[in-house]
N, C-alpha and C. Protein backbone atom coordinates (compact mmCIF):
# COMPACT_ATOMS: atom_id res chain seq x y z
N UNK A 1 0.82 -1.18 0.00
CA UNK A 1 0.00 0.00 0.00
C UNK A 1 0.87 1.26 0.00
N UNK A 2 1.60 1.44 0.96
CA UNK A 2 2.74 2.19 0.94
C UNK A 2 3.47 2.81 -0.67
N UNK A 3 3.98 1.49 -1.32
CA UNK A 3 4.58 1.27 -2.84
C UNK A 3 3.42 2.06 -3.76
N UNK A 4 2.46 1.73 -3.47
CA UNK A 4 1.30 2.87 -4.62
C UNK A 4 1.26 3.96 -4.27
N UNK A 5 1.70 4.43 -3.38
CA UNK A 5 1.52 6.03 -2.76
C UNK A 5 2.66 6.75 -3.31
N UNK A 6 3.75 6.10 -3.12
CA UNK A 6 4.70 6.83 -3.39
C UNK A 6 4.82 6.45 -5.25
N UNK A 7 4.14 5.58 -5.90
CA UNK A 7 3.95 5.80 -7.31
C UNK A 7 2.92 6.77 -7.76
N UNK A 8 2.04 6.87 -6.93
CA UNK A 8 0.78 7.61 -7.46
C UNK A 8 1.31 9.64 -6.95
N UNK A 9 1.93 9.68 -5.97
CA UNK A 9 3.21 10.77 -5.70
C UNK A 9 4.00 11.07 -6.60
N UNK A 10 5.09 10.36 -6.93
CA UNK A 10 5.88 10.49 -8.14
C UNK A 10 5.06 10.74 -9.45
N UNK A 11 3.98 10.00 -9.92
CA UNK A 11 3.53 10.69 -10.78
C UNK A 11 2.75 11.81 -11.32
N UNK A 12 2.58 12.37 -9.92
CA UNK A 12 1.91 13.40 -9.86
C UNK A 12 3.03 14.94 -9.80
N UNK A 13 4.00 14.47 -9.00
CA UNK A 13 5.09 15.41 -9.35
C UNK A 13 5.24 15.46 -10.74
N UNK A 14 5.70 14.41 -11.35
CA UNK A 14 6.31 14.39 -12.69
C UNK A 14 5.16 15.09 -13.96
N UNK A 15 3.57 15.16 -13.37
CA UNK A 15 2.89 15.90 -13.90
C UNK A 15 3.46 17.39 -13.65
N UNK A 16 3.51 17.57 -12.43
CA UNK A 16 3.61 18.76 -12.48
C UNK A 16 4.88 20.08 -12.33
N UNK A 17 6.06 19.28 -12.91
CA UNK A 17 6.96 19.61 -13.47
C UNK A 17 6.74 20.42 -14.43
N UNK A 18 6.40 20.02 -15.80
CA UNK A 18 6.28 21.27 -16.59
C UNK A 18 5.51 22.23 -16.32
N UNK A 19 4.53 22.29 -15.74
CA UNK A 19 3.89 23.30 -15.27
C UNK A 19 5.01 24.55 -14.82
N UNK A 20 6.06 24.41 -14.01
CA UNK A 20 7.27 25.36 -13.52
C UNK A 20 7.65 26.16 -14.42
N UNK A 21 8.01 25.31 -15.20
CA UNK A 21 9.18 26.14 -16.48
C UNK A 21 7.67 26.20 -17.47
N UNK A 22 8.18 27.48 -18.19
CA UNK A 22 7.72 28.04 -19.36
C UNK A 22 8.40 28.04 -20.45
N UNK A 23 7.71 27.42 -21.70
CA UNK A 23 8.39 28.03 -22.90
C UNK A 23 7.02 28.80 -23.86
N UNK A 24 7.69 29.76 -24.58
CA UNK A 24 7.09 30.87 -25.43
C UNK A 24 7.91 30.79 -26.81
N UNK A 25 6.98 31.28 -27.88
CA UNK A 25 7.84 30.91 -29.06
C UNK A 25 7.73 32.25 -29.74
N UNK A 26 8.54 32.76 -30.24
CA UNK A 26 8.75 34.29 -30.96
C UNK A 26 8.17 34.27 -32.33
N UNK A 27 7.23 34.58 -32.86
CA UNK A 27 7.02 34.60 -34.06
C UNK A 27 7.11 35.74 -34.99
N UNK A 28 7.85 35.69 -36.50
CA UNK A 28 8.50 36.89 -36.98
C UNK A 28 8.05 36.71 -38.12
N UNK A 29 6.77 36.98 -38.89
CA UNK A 29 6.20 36.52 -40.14
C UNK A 29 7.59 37.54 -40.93
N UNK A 30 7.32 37.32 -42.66
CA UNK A 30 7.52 37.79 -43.53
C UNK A 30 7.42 39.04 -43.65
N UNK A 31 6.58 39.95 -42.75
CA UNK A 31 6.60 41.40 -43.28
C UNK A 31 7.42 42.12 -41.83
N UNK A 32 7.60 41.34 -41.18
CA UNK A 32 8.52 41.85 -39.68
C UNK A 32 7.80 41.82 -38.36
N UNK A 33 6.18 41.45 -38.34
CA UNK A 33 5.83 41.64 -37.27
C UNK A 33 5.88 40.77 -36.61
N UNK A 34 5.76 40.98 -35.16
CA UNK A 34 6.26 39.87 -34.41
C UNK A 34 4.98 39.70 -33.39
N UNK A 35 4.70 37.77 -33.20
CA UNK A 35 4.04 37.90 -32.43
C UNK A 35 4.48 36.75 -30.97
N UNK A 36 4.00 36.45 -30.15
CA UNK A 36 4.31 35.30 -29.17
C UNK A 36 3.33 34.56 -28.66
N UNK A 37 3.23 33.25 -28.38
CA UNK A 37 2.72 32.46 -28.88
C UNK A 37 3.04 31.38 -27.54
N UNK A 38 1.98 30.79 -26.94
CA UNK A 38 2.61 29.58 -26.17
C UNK A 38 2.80 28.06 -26.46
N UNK A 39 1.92 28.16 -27.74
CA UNK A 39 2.11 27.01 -28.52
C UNK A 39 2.92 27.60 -29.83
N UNK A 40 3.75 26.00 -30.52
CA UNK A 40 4.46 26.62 -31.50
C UNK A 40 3.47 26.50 -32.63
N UNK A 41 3.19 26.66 -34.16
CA UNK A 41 2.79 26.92 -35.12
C UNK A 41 3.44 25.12 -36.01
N UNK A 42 2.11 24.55 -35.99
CA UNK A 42 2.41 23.34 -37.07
C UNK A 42 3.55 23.31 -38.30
N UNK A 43 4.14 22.66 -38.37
CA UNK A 43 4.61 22.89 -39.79
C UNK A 43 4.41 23.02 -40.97
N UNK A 44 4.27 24.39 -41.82
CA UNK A 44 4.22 24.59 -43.15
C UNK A 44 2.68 25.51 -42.61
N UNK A 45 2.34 25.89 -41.27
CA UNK A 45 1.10 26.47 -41.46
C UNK A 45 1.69 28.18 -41.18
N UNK A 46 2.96 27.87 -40.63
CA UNK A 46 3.66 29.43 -40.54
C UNK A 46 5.07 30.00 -41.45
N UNK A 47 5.04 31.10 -42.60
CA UNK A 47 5.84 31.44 -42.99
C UNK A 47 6.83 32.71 -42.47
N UNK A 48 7.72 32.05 -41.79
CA UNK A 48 8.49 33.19 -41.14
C UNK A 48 9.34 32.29 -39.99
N UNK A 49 9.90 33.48 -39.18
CA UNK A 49 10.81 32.36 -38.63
C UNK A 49 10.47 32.14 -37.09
N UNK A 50 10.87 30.85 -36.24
CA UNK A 50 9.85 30.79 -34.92
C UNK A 50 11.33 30.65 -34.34
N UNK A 51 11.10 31.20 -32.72
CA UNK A 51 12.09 30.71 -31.95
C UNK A 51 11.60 30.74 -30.52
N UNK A 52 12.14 29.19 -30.28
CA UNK A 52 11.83 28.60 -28.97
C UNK A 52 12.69 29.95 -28.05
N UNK A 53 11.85 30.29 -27.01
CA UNK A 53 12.34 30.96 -25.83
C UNK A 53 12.12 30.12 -24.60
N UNK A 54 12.91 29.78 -23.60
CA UNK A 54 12.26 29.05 -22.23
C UNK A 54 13.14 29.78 -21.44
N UNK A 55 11.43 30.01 -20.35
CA UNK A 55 11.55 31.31 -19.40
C UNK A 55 11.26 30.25 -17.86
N UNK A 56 12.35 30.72 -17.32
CA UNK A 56 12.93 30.24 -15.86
C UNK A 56 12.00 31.19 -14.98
N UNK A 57 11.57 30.99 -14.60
CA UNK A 57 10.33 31.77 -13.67
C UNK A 57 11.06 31.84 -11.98
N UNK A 58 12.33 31.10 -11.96
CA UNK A 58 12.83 31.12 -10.39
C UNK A 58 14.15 32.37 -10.85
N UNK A 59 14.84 32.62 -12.31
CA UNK A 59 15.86 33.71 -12.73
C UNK A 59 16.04 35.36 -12.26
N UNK A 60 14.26 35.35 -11.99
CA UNK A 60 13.94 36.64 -11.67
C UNK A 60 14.38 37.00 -9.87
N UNK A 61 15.11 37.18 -9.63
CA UNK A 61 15.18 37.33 -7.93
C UNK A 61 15.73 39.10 -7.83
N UNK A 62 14.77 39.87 -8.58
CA UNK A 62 14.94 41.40 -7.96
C UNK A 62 13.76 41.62 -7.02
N UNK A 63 14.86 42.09 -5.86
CA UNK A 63 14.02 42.96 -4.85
C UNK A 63 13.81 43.94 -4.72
N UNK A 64 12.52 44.59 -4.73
CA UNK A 64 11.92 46.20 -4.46
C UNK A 64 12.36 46.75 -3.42
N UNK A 65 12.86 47.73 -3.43
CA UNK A 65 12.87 48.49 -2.22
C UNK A 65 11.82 48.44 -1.51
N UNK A 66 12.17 49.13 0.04
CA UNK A 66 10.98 48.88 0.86
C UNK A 66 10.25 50.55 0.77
N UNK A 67 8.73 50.42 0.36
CA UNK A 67 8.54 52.47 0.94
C UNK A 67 8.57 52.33 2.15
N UNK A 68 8.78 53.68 2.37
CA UNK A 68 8.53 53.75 3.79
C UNK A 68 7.64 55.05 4.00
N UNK A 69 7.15 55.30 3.01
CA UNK A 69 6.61 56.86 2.78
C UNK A 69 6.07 57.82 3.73
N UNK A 70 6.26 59.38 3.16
CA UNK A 70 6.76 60.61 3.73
C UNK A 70 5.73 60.56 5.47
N UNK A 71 6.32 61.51 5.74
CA UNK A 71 5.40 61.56 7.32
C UNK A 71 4.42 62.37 7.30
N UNK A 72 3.68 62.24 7.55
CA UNK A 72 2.19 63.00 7.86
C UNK A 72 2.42 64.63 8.39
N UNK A 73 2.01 64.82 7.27
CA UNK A 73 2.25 66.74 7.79
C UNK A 73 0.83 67.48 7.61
N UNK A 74 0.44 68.29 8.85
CA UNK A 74 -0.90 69.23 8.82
C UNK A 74 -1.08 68.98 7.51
N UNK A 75 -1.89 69.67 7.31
CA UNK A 75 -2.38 70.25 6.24
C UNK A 75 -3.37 71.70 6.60
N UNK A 76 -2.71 72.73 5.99
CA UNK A 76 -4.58 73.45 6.55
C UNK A 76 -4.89 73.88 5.59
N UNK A 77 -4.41 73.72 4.34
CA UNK A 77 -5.05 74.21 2.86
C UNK A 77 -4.64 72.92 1.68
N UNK A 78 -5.34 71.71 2.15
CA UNK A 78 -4.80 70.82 1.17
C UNK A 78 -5.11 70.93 -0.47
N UNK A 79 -4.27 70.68 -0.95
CA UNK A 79 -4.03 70.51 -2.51
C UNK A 79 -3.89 71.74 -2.95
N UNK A 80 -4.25 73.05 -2.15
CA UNK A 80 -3.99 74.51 -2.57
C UNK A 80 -4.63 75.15 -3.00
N UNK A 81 -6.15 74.89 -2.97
CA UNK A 81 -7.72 75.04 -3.17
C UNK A 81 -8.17 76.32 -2.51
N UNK A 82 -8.80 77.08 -3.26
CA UNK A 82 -9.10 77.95 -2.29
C UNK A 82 -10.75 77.70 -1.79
N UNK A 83 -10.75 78.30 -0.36
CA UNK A 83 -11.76 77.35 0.73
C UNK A 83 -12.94 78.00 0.42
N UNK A 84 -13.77 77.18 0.84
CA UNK A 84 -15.27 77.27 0.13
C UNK A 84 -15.81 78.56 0.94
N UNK A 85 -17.24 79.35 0.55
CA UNK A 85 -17.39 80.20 0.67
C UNK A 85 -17.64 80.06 2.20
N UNK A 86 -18.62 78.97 2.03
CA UNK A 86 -19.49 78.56 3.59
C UNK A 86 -18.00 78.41 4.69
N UNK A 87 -17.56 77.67 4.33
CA UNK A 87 -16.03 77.87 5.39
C UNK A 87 -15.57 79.28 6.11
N UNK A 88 -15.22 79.96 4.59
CA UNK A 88 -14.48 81.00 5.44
C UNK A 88 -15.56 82.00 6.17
N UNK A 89 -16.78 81.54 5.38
CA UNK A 89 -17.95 82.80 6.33
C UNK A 89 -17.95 82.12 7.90
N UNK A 90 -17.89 80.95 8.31
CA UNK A 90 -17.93 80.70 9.48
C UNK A 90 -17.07 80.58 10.24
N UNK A 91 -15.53 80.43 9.56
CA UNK A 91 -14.31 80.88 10.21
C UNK A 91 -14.54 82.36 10.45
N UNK A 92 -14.91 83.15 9.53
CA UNK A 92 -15.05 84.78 9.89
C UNK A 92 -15.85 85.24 11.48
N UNK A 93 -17.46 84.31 10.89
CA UNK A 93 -17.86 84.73 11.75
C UNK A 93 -17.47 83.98 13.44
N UNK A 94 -16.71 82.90 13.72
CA UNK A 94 -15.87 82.81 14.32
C UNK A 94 -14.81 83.79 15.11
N UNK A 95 -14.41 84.20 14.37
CA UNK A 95 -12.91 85.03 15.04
C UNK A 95 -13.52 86.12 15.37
N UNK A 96 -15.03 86.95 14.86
CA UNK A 96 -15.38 88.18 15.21
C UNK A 96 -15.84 88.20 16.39
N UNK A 97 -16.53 87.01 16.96
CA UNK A 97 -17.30 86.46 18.15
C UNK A 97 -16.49 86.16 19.33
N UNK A 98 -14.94 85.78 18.92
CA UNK A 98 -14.05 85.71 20.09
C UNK A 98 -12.93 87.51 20.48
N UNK A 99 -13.00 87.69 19.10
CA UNK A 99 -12.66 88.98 19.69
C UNK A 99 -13.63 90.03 20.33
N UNK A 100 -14.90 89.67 20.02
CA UNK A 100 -15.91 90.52 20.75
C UNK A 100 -16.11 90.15 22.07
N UNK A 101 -15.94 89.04 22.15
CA UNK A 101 -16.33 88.33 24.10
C UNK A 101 -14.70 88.36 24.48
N UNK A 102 -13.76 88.86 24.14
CA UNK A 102 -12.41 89.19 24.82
C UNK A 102 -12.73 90.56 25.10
N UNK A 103 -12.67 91.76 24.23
CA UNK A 103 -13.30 92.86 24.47
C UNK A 103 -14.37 92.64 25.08
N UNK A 104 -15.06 91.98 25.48
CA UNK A 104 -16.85 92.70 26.21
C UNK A 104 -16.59 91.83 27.89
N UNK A 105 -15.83 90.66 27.60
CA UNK A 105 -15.38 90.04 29.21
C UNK A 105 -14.25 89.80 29.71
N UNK A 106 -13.28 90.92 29.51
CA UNK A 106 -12.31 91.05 30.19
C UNK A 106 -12.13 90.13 31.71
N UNK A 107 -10.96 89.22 31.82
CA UNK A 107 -10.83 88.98 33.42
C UNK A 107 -10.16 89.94 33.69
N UNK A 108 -10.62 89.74 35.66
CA UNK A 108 -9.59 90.44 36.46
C UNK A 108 -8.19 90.89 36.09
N UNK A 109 -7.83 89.70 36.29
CA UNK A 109 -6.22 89.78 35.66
C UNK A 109 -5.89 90.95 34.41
N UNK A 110 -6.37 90.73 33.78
CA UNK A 110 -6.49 91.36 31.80
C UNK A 110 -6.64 93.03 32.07
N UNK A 111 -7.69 93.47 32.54
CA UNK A 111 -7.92 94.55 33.22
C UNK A 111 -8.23 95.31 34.34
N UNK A 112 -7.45 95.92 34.53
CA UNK A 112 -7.47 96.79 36.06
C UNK A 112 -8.27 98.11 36.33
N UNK A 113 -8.55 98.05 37.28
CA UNK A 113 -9.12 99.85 37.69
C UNK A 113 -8.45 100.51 38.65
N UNK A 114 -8.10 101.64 37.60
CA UNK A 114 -7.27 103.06 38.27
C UNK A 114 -8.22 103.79 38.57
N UNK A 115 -8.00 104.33 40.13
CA UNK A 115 -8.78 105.77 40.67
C UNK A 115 -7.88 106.71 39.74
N UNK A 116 -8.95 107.71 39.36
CA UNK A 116 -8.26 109.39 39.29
C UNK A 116 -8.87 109.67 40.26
N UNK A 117 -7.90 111.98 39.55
CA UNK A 117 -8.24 112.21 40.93
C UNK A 117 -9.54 112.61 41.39
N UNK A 118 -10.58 112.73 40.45
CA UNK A 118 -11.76 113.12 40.60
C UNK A 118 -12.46 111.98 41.37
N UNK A 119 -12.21 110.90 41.68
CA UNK A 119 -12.71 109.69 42.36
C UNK A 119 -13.31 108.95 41.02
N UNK A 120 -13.25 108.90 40.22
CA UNK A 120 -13.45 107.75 39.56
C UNK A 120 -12.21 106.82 39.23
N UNK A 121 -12.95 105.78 38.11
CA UNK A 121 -11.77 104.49 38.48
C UNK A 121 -12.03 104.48 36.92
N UNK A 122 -10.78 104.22 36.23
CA UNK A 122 -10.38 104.47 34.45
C UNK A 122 -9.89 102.88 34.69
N UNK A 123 -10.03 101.72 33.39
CA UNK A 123 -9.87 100.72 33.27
C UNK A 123 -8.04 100.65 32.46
N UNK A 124 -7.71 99.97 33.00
CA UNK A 124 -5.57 99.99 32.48
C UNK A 124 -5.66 98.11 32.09
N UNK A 125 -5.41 98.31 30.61
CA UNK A 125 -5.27 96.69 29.95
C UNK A 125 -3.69 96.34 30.74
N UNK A 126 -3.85 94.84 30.57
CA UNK A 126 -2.23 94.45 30.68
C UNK A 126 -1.41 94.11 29.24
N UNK A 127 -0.63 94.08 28.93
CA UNK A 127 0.28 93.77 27.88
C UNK A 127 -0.17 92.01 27.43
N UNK A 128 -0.24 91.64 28.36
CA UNK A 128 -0.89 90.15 28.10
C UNK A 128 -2.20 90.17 27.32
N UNK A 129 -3.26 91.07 27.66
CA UNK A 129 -4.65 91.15 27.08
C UNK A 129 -4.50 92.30 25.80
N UNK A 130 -3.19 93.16 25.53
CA UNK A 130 -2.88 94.04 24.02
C UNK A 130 -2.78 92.79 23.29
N UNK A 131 -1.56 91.96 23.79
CA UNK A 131 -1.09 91.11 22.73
C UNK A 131 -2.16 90.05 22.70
N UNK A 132 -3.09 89.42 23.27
CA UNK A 132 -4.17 88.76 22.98
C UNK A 132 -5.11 89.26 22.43
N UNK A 133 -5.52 91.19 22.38
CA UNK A 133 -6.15 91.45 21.33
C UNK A 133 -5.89 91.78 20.12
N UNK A 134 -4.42 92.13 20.38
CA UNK A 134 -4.03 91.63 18.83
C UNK A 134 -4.28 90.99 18.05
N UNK A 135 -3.60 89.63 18.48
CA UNK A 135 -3.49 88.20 17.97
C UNK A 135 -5.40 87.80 17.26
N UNK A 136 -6.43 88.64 18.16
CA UNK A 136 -7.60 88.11 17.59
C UNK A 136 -7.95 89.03 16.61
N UNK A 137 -7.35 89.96 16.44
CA UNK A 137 -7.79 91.09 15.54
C UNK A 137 -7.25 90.47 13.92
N UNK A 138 -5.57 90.21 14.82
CA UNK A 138 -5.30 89.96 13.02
C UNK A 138 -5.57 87.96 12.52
N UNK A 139 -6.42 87.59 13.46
CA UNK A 139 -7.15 86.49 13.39
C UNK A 139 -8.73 86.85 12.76
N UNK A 140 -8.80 87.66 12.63
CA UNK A 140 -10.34 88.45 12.00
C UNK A 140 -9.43 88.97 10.58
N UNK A 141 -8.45 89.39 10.36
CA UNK A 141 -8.46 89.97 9.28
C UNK A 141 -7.73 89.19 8.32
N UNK A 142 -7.08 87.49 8.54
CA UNK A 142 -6.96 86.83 8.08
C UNK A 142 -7.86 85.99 7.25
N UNK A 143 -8.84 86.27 8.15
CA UNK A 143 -10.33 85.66 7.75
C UNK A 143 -11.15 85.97 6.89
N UNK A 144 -11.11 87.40 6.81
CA UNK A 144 -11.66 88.28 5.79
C UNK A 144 -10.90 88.10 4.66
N UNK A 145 -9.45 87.45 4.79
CA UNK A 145 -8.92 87.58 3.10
C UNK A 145 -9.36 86.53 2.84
N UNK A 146 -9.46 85.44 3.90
CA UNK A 146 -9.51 84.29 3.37
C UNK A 146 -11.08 84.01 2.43
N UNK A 147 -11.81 84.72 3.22
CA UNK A 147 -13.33 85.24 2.15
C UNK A 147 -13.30 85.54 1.18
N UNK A 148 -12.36 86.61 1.61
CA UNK A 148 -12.47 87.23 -0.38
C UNK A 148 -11.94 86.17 -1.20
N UNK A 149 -10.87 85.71 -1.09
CA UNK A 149 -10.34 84.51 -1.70
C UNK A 149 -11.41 83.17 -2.42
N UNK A 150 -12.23 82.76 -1.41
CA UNK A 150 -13.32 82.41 -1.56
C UNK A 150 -14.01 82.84 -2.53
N UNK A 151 -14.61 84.23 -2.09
CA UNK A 151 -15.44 84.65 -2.96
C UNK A 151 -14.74 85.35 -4.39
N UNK A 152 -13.81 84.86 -5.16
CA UNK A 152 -12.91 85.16 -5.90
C UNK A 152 -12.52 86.77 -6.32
N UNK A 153 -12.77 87.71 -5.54
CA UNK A 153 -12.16 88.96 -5.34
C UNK A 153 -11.18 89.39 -5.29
């Protein structure tokens, strides 16, 4: 029982031997064109000339580099598009709403009250709350180009 296994094995390898290797045959009719072919062409049914090629399918051993591709970077204007209208109107109206509730709710800290001498008390910003109303001002007027841009102006 054994003895048939290893015949009915062996012949199943030996089937599938040619299967591995490839041959292809070059065909070059009479007027130059060339075609390829995995079977060859009977004899006397092709005028021109044939040539056996056999292609080793294990010959090929090039390795690809590996990617490793680029690193992930922001984006805040991808592909270089300019941003839709609805965007920048709500980025706009955004930045106008934070510079208005910085101006309208000052903290403690941000602003102070000075007596004069008449007895009233005059409000003194800190340098911390200039440069934070700065920063929102020209955060509003970034916004506005970015509109017009939008709106192709």
């Amino acid at each position: 029982m054994t003895f048939r296994r290893i015949v009915l094995l062996a012949a199943a390898l030996a089937l599938c031997g040619p299967a591995f290797a490839q041959t292809l045959y070059k065909l070059v009719d009479k007027n130059g064109k060339v075609t390829y072919s995995e079977t060859a062409p009977k004899p006397g049914d092709f005028d021109g000339t044939v040539t056996r090629i056999d292609v080793n399918p294990n010959a090929n051993t090039a390795t690809l580099p590996k990617f490793e591709g680029r690193p992930a970077e922001p984006a805040t204007n991808p592909g270089g598009r300019a941003p839709s209208r609805v965007t920048a109107q709500q980025k706009l109206e955004a930045a106008r709403k934070a510079l208005a509730d910085a101006r309208d709710n000052p903290s403690p800290e941000e602003v102070t009250r000075m007596g004069t001498k008449s007895g009233f008390t005059r409000p003194v910003e800190s340098d911390a709350y200039k440069a934070k109303l700065e920063k929102l001002e020209a955060d509003v007027k970034a916004a506005e180009e970015e509109l017009k841009r939008a709106e192709g102006r």
